[in-house]
C-alpha atoms as a PDB file:
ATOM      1  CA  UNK A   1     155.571 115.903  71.832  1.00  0.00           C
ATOM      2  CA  UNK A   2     156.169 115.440  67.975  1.00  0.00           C
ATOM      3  CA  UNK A   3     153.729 113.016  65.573  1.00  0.00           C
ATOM      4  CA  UNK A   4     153.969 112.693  62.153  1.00  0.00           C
ATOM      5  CA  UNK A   5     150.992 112.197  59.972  1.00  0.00           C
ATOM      6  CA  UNK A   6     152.330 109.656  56.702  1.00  0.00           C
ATOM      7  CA  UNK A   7     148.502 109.659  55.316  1.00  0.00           C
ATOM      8  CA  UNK A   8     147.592 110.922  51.422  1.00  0.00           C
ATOM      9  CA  UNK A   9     143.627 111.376  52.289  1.00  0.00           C
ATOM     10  CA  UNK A  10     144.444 115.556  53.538  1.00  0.00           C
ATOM     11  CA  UNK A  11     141.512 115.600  55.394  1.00  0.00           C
ATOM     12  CA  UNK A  12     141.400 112.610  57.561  1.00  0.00           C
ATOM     13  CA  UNK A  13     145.038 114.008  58.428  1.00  0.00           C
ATOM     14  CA  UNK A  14     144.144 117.713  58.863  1.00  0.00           C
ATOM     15  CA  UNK A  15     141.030 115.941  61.295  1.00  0.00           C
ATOM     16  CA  UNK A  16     143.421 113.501  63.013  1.00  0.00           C
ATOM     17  CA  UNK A  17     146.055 116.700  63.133  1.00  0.00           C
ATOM     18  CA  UNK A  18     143.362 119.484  65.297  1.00  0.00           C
ATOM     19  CA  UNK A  19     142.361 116.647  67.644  1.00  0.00           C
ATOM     20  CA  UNK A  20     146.330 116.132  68.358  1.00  0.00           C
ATOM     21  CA  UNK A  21     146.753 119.721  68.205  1.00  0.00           C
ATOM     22  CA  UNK A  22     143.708 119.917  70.961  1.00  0.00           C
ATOM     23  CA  UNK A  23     145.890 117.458  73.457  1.00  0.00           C
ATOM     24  CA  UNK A  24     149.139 120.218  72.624  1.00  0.00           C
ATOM     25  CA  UNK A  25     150.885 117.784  70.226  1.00  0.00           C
ATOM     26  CA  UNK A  26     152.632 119.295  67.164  1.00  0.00           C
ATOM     27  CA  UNK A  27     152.108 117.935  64.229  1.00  0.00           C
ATOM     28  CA  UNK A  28     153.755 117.446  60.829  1.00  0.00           C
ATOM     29  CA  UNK A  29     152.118 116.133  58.088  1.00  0.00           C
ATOM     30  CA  UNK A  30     153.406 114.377  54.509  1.00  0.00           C
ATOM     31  CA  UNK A  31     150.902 113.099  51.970  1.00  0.00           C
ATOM     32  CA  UNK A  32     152.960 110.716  49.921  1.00  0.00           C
ATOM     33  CA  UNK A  33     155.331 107.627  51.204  1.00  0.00           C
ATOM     34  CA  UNK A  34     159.062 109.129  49.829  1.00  0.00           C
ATOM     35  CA  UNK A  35     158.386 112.728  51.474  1.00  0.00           C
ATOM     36  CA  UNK A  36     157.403 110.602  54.577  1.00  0.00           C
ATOM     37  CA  UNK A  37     159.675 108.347  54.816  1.00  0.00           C
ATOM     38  CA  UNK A  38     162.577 111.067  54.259  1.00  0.00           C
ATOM     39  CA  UNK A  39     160.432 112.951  57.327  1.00  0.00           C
ATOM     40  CA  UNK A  40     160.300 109.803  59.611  1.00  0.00           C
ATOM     41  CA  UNK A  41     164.270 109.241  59.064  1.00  0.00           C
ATOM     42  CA  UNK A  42     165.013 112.681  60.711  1.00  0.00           C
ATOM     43  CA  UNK A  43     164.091 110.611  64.091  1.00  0.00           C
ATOM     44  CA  UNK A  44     162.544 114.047  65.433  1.00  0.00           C
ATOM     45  CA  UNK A  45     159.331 112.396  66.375  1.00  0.00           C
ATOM     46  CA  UNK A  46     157.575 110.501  69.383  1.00  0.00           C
ATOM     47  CA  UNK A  47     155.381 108.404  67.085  1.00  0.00           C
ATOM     48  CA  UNK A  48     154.337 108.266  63.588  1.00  0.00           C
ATOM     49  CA  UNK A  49     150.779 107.264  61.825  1.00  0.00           C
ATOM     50  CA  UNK A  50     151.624 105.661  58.699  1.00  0.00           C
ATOM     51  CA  UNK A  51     148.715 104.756  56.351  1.00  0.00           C
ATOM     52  CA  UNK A  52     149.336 101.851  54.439  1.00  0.00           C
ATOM     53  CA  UNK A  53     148.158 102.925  50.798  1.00  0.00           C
ATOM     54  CA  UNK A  54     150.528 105.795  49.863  1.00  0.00           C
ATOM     55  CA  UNK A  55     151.741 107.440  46.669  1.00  0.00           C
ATOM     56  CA  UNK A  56     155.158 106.427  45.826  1.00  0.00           C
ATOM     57  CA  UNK A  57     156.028 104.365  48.442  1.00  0.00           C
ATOM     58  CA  UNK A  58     153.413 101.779  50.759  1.00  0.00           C
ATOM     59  CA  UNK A  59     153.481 101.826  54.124  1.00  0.00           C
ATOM     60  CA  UNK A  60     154.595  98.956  54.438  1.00  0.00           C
ATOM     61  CA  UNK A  61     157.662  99.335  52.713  1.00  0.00           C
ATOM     62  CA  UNK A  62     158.072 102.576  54.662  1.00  0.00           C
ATOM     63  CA  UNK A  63     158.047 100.764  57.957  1.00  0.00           C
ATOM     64  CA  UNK A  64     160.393  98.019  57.000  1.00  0.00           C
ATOM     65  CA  UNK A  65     163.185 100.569  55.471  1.00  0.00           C
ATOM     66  CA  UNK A  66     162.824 102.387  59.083  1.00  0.00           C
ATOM     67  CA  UNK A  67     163.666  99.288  60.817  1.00  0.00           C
ATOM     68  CA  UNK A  68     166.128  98.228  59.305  1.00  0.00           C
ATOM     69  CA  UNK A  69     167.744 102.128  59.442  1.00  0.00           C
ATOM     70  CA  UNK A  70     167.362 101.271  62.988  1.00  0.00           C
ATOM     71  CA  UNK A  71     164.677 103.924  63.386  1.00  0.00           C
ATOM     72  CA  UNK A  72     162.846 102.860  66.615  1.00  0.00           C
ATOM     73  CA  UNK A  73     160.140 105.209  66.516  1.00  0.00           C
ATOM     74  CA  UNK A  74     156.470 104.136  67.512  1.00  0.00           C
ATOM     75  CA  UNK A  75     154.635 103.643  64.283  1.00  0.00           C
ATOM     76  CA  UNK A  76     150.729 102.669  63.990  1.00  0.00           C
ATOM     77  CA  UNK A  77     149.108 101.868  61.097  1.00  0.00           C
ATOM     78  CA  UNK A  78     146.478 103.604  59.135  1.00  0.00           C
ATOM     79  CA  UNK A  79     144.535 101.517  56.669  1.00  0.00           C
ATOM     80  CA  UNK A  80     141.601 100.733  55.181  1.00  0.00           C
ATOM     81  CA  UNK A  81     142.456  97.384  55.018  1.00  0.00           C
ATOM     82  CA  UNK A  82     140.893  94.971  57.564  1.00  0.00           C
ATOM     83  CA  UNK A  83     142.028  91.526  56.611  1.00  0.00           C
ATOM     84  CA  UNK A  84     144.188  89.339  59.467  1.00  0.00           C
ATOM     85  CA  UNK A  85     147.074  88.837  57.190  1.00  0.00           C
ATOM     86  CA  UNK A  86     147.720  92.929  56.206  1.00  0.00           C
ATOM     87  CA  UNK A  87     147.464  93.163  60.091  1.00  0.00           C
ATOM     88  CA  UNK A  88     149.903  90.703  60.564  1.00  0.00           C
ATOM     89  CA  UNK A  89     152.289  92.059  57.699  1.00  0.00           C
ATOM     90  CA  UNK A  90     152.464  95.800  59.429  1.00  0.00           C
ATOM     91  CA  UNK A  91     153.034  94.061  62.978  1.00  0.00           C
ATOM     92  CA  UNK A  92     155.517  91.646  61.471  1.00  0.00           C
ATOM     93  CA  UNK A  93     157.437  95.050  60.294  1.00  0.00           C
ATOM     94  CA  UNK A  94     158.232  96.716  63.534  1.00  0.00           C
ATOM     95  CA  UNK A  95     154.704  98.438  63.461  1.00  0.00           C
ATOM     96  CA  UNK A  96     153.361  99.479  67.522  1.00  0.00           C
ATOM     97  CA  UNK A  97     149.259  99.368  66.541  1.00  0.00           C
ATOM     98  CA  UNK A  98     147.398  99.022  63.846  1.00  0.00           C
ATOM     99  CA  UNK A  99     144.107 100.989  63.405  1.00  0.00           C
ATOM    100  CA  UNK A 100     141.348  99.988  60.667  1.00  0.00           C
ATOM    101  CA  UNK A 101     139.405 102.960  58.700  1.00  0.00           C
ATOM    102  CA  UNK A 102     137.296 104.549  59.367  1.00  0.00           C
ATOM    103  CA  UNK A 103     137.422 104.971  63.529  1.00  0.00           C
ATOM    104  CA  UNK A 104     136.786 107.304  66.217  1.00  0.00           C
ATOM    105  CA  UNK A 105     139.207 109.625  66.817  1.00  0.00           C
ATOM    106  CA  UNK A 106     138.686 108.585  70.835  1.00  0.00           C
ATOM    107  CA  UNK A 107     140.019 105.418  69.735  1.00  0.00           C
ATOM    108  CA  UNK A 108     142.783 106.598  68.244  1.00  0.00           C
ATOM    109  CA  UNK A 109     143.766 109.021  70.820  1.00  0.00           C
ATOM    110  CA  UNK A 110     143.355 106.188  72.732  1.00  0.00           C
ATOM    111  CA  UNK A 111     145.784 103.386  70.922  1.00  0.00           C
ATOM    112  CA  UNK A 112     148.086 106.554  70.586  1.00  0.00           C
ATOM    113  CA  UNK A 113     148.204 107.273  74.491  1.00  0.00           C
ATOM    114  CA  UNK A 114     148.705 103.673  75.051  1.00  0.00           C
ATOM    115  CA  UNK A 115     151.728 103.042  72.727  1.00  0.00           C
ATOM    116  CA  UNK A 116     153.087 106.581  73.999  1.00  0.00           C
ATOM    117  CA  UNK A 117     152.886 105.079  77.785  1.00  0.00           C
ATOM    118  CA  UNK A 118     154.491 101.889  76.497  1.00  0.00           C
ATOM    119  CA  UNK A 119     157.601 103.355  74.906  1.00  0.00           C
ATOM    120  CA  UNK A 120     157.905 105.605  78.347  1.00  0.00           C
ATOM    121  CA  UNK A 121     157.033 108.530  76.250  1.00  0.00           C
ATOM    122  CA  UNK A 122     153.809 109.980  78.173  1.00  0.00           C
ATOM    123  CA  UNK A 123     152.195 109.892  81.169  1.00  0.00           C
ATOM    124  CA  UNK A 124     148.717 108.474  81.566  1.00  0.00           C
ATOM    125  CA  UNK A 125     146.515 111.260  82.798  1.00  0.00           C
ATOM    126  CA  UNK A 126     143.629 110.265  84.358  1.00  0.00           C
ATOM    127  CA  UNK A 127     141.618 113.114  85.554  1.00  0.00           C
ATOM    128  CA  UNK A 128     140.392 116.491  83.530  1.00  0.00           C
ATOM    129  CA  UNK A 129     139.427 119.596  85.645  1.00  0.00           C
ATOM    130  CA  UNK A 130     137.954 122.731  85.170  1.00  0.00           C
ATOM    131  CA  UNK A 131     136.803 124.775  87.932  1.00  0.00           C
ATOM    132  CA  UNK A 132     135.104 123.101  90.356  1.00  0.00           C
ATOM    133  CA  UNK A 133     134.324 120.022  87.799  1.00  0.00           C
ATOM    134  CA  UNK A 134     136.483 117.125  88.017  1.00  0.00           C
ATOM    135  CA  UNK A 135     135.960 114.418  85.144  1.00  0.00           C
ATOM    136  CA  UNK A 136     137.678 111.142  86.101  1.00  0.00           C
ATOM    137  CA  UNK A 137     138.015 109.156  82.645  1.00  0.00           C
ATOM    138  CA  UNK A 138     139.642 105.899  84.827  1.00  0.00           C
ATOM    139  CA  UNK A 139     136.286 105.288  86.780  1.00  0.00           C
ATOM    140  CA  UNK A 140     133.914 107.617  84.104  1.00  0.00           C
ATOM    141  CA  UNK A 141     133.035 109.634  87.215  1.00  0.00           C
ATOM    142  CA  UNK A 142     131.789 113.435  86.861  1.00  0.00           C
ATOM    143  CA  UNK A 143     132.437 115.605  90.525  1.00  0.00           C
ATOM    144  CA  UNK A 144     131.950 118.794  91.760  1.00  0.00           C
ATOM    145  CA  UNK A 145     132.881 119.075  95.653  1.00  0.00           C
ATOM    146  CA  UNK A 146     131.223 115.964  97.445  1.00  0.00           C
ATOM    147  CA  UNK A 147     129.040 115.374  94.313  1.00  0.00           C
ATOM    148  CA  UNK A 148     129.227 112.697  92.048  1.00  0.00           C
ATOM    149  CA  UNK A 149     127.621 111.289  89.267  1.00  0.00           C
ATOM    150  CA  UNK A 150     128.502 108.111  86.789  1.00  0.00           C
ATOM    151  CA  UNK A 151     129.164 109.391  83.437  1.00  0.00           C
ATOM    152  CA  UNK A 152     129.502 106.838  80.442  1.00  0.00           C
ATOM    153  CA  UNK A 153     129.551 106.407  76.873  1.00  0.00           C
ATOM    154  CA  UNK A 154     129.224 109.315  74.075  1.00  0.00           C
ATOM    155  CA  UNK A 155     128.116 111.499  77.620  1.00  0.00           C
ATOM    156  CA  UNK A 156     131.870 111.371  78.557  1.00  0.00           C
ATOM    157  CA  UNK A 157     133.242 111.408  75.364  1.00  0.00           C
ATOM    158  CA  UNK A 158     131.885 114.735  74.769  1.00  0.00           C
ATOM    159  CA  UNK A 159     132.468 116.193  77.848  1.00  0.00           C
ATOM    160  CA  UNK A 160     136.376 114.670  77.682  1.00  0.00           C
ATOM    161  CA  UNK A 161     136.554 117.119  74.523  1.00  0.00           C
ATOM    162  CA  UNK A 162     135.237 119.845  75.823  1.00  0.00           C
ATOM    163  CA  UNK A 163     137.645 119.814  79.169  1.00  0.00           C
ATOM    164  CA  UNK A 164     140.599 118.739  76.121  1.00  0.00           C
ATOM    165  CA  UNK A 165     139.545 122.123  74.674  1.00  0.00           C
ATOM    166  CA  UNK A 166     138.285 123.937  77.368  1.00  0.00           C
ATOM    167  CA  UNK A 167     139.251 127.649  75.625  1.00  0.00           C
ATOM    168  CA  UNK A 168     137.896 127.180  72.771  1.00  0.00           C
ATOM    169  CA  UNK A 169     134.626 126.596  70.742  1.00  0.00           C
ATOM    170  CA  UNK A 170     134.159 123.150  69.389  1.00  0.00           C
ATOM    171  CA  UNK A 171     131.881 123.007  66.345  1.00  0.00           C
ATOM    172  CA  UNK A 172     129.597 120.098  65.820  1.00  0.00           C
ATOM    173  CA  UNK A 173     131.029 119.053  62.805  1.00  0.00           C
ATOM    174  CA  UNK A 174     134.568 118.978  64.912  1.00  0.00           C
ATOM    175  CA  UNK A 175     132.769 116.686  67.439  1.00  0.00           C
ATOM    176  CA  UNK A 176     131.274 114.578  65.465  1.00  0.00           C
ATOM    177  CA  UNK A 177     134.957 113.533  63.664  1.00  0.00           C
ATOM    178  CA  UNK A 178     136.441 113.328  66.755  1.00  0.00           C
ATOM    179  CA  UNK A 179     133.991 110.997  69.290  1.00  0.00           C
ATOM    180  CA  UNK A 180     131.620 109.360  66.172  1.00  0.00           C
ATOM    181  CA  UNK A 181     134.170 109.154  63.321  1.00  0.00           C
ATOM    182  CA  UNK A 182     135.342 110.991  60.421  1.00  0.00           C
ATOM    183  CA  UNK A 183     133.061 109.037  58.192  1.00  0.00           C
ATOM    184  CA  UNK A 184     129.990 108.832  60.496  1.00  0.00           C
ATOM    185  CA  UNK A 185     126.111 109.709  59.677  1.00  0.00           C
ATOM    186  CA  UNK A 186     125.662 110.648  62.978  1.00  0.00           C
ATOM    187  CA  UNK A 187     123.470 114.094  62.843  1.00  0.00           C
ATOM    188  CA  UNK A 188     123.956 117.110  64.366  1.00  0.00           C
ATOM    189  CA  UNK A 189     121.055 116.669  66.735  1.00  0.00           C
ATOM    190  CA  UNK A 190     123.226 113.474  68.392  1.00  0.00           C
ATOM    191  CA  UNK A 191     125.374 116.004  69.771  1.00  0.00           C
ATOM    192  CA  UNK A 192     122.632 118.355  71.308  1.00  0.00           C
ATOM    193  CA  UNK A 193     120.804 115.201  72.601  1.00  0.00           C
ATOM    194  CA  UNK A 194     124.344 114.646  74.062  1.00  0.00           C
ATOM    195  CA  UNK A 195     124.843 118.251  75.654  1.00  0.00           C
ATOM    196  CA  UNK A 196     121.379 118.168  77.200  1.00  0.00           C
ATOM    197  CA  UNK A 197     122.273 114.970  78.975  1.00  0.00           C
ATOM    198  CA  UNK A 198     125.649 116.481  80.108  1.00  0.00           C
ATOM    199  CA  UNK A 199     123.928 119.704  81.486  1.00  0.00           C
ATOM    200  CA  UNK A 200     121.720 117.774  83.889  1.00  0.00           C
ATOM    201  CA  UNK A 201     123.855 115.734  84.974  1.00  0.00           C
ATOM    202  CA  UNK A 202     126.192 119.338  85.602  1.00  0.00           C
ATOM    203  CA  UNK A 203     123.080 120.811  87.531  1.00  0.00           C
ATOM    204  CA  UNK A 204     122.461 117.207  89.690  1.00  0.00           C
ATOM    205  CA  UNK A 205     126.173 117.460  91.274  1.00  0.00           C
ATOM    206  CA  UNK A 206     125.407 121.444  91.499  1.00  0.00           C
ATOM    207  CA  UNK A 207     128.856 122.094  89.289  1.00  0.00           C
ATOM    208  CA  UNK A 208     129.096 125.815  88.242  1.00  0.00           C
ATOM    209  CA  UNK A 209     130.506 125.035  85.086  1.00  0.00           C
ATOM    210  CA  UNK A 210     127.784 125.265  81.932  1.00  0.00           C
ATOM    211  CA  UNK A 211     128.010 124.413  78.419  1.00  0.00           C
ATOM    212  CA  UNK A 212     127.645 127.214  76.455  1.00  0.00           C
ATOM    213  CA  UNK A 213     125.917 127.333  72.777  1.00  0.00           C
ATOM    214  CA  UNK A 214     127.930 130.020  70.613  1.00  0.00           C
ATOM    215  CA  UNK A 215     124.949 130.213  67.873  1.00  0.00           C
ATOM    216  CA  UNK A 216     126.145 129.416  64.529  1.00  0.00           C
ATOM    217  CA  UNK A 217     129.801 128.088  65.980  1.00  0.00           C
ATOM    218  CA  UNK A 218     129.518 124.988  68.388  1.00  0.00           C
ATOM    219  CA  UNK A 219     129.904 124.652  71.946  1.00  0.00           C
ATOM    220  CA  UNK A 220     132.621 125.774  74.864  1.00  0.00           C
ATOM    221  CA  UNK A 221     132.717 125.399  78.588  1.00  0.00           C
ATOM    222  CA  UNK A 222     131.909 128.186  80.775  1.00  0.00           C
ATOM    223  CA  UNK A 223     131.762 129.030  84.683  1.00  0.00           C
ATOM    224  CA  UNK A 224     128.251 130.417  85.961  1.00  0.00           C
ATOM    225  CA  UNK A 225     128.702 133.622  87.817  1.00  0.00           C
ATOM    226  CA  UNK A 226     127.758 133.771  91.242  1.00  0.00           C
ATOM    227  CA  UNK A 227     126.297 137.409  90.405  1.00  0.00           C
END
């Protein structure tokens, strides 16, 4: 599936763009509102993010040209801007969402899922797996065989991730943008607190699956040998 990025801050879109490249979107990317708008009127996308404050054009202007070129495409709003009536001027427009800076990119993978499943564009997967783990985001359950064990919060946020990306090695900073926020303090230890809390819960439902430290690089999921 195709999203275009309409956002001029580069790296809150180059963020936003590895998390949707994590789920196997592709993604384009324009940093001013004429070279996006041009983009968005080639209708080859599934849904576009649209920030509001733009170089040459607003997004708001953006969204209303598209609409009335008949351009149907999903569209949620990026902004800053977290007054009722700039809310009400984007949804007014034809926009899907509307998403205030700064946010977690859970939440926006989230509102993105949702406004994918509305338009009939995606189906809602419930359950990640990897082998003998099963994490079940509907009821924030974590299984292994009979086992079970209730998983919640930044636990299962983490752990979604790491399934999401389950070949690769997800840095800190990476995690951090994507469950606390590209503008969060969190610290570095909030993610190790995290990953200890994950690994017990891995050993209580006996899963062979471990998270792995890569010193110097991040985490990545791994299955214990039975050697």
């Amino acid at each position: 599936m195709n999203i275009l990025i309409i956002e001029d801050e580069y790296s809150l879109a180059d963020a936003v763009a590895e998390t949707l490249k994590s789920e196997n979107f592709n993604v384009c990317i324009k940093t001013n509102g004429e070279d996006g708008e041009d983009e968005a009127l080639t209708e080859n996308y599934d849904l576009i993010l649209l920030d509001v404050m733009l170089p040459g054009k607003n997004g708001f202007d953006i969204l209303k040209y598209l609409r009335q070129e008949k351009i149907k495409t999903p569209v949620i709003m990026l902004t800053a801007k977290s007054e009722i009536d700039d809310k009400l001027n984007g949804l007014e427009h034809g926009a899907d969402d509307y998403i205030t800076k700064p946010f977690a990119m859970r939440e926006l993978m989230a509102r993105i899922k949702a406004v994918l499943k509305r338009t009939n564009n995606i189906e809602d997967t419930n359950c990640l797996e990897y082998g003998d783990l099963v994490l079940d985001l509907k009821n924030a359950k974590l299984k292994c065989k009979d086992n079970e064990i209730q998983i919640s919060g930044k636990e299962l946020e983490l752990l979604e991730q790491l399934l999401l990306n389950k070949n690769q090695i997800l840095s800190k900073e990476s995690l951090i943008e994507r469950i606390w926020g590209y503008e969060s303090d969190a610290e570095y230890n909030s993610v190790e607190v995290y990953i200890t809390f994950i690994r017990r819960k891995l050993k209580l439902i006996e899963s062979k699956v471990n998270i792995k430290a890569v010193r110097g690089i991040g985490y990545k999921l791994e299955e214990k040998n039975d050697k």
